[in-house]
C-alpha atoms as a PDB file:
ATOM      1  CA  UNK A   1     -30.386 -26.648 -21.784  1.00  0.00           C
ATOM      2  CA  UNK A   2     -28.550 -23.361 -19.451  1.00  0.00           C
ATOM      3  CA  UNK A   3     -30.659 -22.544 -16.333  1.00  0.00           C
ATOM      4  CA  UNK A   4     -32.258 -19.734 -17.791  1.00  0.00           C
ATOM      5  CA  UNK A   5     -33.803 -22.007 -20.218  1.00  0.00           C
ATOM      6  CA  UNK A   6     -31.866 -21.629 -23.313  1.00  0.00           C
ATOM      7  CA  UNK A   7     -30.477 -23.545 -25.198  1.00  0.00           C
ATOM      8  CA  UNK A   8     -26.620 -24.469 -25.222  1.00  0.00           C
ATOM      9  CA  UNK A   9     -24.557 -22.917 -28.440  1.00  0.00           C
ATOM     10  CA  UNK A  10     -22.515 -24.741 -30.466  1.00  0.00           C
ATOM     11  CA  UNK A  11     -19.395 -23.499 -28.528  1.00  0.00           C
ATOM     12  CA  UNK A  12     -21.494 -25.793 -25.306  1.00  0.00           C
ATOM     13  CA  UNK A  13     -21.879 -22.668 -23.360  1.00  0.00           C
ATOM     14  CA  UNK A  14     -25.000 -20.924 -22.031  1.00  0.00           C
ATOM     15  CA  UNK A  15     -25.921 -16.533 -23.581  1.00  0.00           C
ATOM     16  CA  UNK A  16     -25.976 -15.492 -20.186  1.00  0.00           C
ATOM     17  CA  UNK A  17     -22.577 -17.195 -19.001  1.00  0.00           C
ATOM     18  CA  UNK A  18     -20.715 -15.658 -22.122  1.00  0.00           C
ATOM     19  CA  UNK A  19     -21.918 -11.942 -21.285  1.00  0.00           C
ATOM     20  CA  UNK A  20     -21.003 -12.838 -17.671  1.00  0.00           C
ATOM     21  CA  UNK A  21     -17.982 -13.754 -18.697  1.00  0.00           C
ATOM     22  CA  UNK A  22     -17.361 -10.908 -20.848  1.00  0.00           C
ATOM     23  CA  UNK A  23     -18.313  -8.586 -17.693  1.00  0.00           C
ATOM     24  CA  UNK A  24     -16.145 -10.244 -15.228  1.00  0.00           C
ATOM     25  CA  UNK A  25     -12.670 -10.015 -18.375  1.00  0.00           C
ATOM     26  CA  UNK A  26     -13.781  -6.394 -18.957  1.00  0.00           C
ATOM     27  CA  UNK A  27     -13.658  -6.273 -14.970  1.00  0.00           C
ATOM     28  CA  UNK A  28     -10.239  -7.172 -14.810  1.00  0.00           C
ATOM     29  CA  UNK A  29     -11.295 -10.480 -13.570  1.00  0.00           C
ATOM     30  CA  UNK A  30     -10.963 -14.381 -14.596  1.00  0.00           C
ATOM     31  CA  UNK A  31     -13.972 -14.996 -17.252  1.00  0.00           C
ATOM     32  CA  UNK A  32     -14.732 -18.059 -14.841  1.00  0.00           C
ATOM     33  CA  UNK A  33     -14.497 -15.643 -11.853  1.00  0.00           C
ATOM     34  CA  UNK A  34     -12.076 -17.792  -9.612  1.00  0.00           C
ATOM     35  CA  UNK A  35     -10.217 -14.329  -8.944  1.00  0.00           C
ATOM     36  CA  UNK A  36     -12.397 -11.322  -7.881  1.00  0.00           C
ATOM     37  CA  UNK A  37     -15.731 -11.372  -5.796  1.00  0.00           C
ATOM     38  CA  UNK A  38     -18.233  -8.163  -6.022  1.00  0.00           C
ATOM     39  CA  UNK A  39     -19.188  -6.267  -3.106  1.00  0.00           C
ATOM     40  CA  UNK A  40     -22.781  -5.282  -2.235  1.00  0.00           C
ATOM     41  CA  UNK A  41     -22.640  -2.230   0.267  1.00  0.00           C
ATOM     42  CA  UNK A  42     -26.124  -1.045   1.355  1.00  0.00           C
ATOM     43  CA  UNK A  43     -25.508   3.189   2.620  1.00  0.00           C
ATOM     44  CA  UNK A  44     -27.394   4.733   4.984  1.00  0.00           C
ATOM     45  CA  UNK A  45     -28.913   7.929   4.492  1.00  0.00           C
ATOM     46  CA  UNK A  46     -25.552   9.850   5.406  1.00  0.00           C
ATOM     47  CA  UNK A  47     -23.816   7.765   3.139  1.00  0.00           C
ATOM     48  CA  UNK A  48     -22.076   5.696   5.931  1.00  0.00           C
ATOM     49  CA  UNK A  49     -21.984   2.391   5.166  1.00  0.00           C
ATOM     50  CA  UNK A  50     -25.318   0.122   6.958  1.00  0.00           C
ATOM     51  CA  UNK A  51     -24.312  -3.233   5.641  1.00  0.00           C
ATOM     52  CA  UNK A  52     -21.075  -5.160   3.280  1.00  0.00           C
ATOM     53  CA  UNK A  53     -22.076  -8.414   1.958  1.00  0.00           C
ATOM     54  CA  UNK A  54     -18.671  -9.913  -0.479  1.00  0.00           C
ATOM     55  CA  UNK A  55     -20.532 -12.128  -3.019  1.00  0.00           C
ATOM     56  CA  UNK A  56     -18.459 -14.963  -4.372  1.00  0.00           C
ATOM     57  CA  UNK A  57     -18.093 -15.377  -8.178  1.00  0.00           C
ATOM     58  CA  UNK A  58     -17.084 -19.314  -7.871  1.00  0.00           C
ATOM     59  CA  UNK A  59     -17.436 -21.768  -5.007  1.00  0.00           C
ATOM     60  CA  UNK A  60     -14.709 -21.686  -2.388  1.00  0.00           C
ATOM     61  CA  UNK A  61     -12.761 -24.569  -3.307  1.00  0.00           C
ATOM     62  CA  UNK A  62     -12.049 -22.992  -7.225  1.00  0.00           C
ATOM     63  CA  UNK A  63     -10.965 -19.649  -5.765  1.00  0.00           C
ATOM     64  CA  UNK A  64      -7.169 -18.176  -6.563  1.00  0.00           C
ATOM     65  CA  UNK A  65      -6.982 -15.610  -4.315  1.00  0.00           C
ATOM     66  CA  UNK A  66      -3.447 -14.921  -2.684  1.00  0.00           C
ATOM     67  CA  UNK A  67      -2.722 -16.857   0.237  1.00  0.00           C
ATOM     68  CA  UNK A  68      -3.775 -15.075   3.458  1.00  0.00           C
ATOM     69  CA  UNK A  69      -2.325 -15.091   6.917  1.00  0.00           C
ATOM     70  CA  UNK A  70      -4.569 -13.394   9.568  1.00  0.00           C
ATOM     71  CA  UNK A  71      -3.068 -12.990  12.925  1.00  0.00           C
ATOM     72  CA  UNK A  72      -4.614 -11.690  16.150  1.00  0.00           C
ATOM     73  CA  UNK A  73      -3.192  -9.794  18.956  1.00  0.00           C
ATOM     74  CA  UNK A  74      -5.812  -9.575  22.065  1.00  0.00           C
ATOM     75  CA  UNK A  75      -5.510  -6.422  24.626  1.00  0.00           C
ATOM     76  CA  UNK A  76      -4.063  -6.997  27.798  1.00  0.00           C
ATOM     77  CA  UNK A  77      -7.347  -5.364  29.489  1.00  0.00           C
ATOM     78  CA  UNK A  78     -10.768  -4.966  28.803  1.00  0.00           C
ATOM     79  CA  UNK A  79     -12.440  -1.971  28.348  1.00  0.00           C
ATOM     80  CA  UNK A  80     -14.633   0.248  30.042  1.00  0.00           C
ATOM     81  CA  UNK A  81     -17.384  -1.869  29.153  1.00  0.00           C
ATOM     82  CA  UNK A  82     -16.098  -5.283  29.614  1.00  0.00           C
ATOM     83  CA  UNK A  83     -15.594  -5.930  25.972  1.00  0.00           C
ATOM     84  CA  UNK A  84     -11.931  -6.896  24.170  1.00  0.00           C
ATOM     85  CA  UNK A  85     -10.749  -5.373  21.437  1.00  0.00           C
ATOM     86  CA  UNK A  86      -8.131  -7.814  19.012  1.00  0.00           C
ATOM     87  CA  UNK A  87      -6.423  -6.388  16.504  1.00  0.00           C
ATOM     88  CA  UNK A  88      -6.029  -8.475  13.135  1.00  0.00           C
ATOM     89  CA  UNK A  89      -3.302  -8.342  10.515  1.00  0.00           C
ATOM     90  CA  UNK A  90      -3.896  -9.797   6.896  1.00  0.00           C
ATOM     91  CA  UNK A  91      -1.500 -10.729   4.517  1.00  0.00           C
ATOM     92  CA  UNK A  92      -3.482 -10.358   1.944  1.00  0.00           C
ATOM     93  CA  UNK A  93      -7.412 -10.573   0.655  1.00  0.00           C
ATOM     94  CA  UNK A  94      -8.734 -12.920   3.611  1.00  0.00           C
ATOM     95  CA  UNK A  95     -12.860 -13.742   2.734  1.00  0.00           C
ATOM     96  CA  UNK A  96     -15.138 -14.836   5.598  1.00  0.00           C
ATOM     97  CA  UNK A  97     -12.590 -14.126   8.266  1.00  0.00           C
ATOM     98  CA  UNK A  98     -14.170 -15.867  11.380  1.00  0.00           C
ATOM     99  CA  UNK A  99     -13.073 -15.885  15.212  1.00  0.00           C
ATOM    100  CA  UNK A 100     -14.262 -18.388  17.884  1.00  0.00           C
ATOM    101  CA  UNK A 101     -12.943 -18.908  21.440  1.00  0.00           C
ATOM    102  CA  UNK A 102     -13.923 -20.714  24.791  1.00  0.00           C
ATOM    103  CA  UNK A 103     -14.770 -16.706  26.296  1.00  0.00           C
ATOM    104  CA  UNK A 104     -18.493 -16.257  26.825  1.00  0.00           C
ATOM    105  CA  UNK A 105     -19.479 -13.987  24.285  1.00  0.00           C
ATOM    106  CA  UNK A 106     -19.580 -13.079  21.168  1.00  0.00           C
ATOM    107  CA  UNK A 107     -17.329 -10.863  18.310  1.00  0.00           C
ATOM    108  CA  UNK A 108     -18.542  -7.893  16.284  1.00  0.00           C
ATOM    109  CA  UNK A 109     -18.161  -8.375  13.967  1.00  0.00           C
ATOM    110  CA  UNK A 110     -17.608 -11.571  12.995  1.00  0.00           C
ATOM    111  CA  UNK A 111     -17.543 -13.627   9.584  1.00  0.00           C
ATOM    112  CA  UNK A 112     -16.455 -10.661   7.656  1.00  0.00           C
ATOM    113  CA  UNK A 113     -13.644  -9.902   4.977  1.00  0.00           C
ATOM    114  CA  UNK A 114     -10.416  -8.088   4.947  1.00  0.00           C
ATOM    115  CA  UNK A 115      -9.687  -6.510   2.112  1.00  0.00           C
ATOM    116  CA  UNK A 116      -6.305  -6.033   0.811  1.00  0.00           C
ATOM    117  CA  UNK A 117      -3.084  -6.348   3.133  1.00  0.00           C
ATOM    118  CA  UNK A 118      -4.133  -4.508   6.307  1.00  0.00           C
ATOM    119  CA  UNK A 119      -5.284  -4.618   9.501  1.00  0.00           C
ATOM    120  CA  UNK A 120      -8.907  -3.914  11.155  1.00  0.00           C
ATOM    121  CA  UNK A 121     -10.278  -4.220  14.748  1.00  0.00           C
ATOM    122  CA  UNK A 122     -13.177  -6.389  15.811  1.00  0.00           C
ATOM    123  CA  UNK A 123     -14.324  -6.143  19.331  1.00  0.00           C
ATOM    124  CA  UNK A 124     -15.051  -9.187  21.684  1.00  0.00           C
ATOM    125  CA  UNK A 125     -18.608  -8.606  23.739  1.00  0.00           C
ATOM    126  CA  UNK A 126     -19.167 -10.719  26.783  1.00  0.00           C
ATOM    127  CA  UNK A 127     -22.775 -12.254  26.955  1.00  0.00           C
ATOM    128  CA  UNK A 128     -24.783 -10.002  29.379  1.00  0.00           C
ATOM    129  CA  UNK A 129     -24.462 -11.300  32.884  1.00  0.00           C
ATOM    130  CA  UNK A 130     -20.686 -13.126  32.210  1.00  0.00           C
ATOM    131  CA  UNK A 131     -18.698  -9.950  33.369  1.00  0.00           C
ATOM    132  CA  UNK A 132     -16.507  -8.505  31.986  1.00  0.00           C
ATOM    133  CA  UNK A 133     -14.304 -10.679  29.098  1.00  0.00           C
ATOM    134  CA  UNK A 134     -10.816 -12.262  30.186  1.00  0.00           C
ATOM    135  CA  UNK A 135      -8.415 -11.089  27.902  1.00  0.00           C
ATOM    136  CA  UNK A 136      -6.067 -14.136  28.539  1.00  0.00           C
ATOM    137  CA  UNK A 137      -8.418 -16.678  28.243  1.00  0.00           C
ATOM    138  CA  UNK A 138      -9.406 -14.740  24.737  1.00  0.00           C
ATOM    139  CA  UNK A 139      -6.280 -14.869  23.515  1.00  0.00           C
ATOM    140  CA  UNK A 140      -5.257 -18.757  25.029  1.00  0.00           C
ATOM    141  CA  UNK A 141      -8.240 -20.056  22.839  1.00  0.00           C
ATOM    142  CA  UNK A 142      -8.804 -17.586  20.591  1.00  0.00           C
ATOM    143  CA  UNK A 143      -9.300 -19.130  16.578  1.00  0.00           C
ATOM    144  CA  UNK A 144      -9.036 -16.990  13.288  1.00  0.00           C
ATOM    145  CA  UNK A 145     -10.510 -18.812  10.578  1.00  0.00           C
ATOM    146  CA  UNK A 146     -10.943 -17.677   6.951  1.00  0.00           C
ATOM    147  CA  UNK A 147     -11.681 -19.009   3.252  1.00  0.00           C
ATOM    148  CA  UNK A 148      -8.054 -19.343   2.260  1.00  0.00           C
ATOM    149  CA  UNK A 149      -7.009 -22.025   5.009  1.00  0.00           C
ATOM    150  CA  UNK A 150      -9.126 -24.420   3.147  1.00  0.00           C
ATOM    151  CA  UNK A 151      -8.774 -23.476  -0.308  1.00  0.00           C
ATOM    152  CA  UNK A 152      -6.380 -26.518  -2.251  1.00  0.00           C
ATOM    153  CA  UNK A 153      -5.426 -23.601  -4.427  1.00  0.00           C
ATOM    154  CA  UNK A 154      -3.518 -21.412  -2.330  1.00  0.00           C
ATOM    155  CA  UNK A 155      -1.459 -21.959   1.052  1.00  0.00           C
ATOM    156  CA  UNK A 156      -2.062 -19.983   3.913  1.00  0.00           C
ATOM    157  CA  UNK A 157      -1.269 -20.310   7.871  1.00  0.00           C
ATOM    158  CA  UNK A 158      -3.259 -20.143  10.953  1.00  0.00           C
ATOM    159  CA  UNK A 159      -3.205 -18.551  13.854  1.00  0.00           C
END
């Protein structure tokens, strides 16, 4: 019996896998969807985007994505407003990129995905009250996680 309820063909697969299957090849994409994800943007009224949520097709462990390297450079000196910004550089696709780091505060954004080879800038916000952040204590403990570094599929390096 498939989740939906139906029952299982002859072939032993469930309707609604074999049209997503069919949608995911027609896609460009693995039938099992191991190599593609789907993007749900949510626009504001000016068409800027309000929200990016990637959606993974198959759990992490199946994926065959490129290997990703993310690396992180941290600015010498905060700005106006006590905050950090880091610069990040991707190898490739890198899904739930994540930072951490013994500073008091917190990143914006954080556990988000970098599309493509590239490179994007997150800023690091001290918690109110903390100052303004230490860039050198950002960067000593600084941590860039993301999907790939744990994936037995593909190899990847950390930061």
């Amino acid at each position: 019996m498939c989740v939906d309820g139906s029952p299982v063909t002859a072939a032993g697969a469930c309707p609604a896998q074999a049209a997503w299957a069919t949608v995911l090849a027609s896609a460009g994409c693995a039938p099992n969807g191991t190599d593609c994800y789907a993007l749900s943007r949510v626009l504001a009224q000016d068409g800027s985007v309000a929200a990016e949520n990637p959606q993974l097709l198959a759990v992490p462990g199946r994926l065959a994505f490129p290997a990703a390297s993310v690396t992180a450079q941290v600015a010498d000196a905060p700005n106006a407003d006590g905050s950090v910004d880091v610069a990040l550089q991707s190898t490739a696709s890198a899904l739930y990129v994540t930072l951490t780091t013994a500073a008091a505060g917190r990143f914006a954004p954080n556990v988000f995905m970098m599309q493509g080879a590239g490179n994007t800038t997150v800023r690091f916000l001290p918690f109110a009250g903390a100052g303004p952040a230490d860039p050198a204590l950002l960067a000593e403990t600084l941590r860039v996680d993301h999907v790939a570094l744990y994936s037995t599929r593909a190899e990847a390096s950390r930061k």
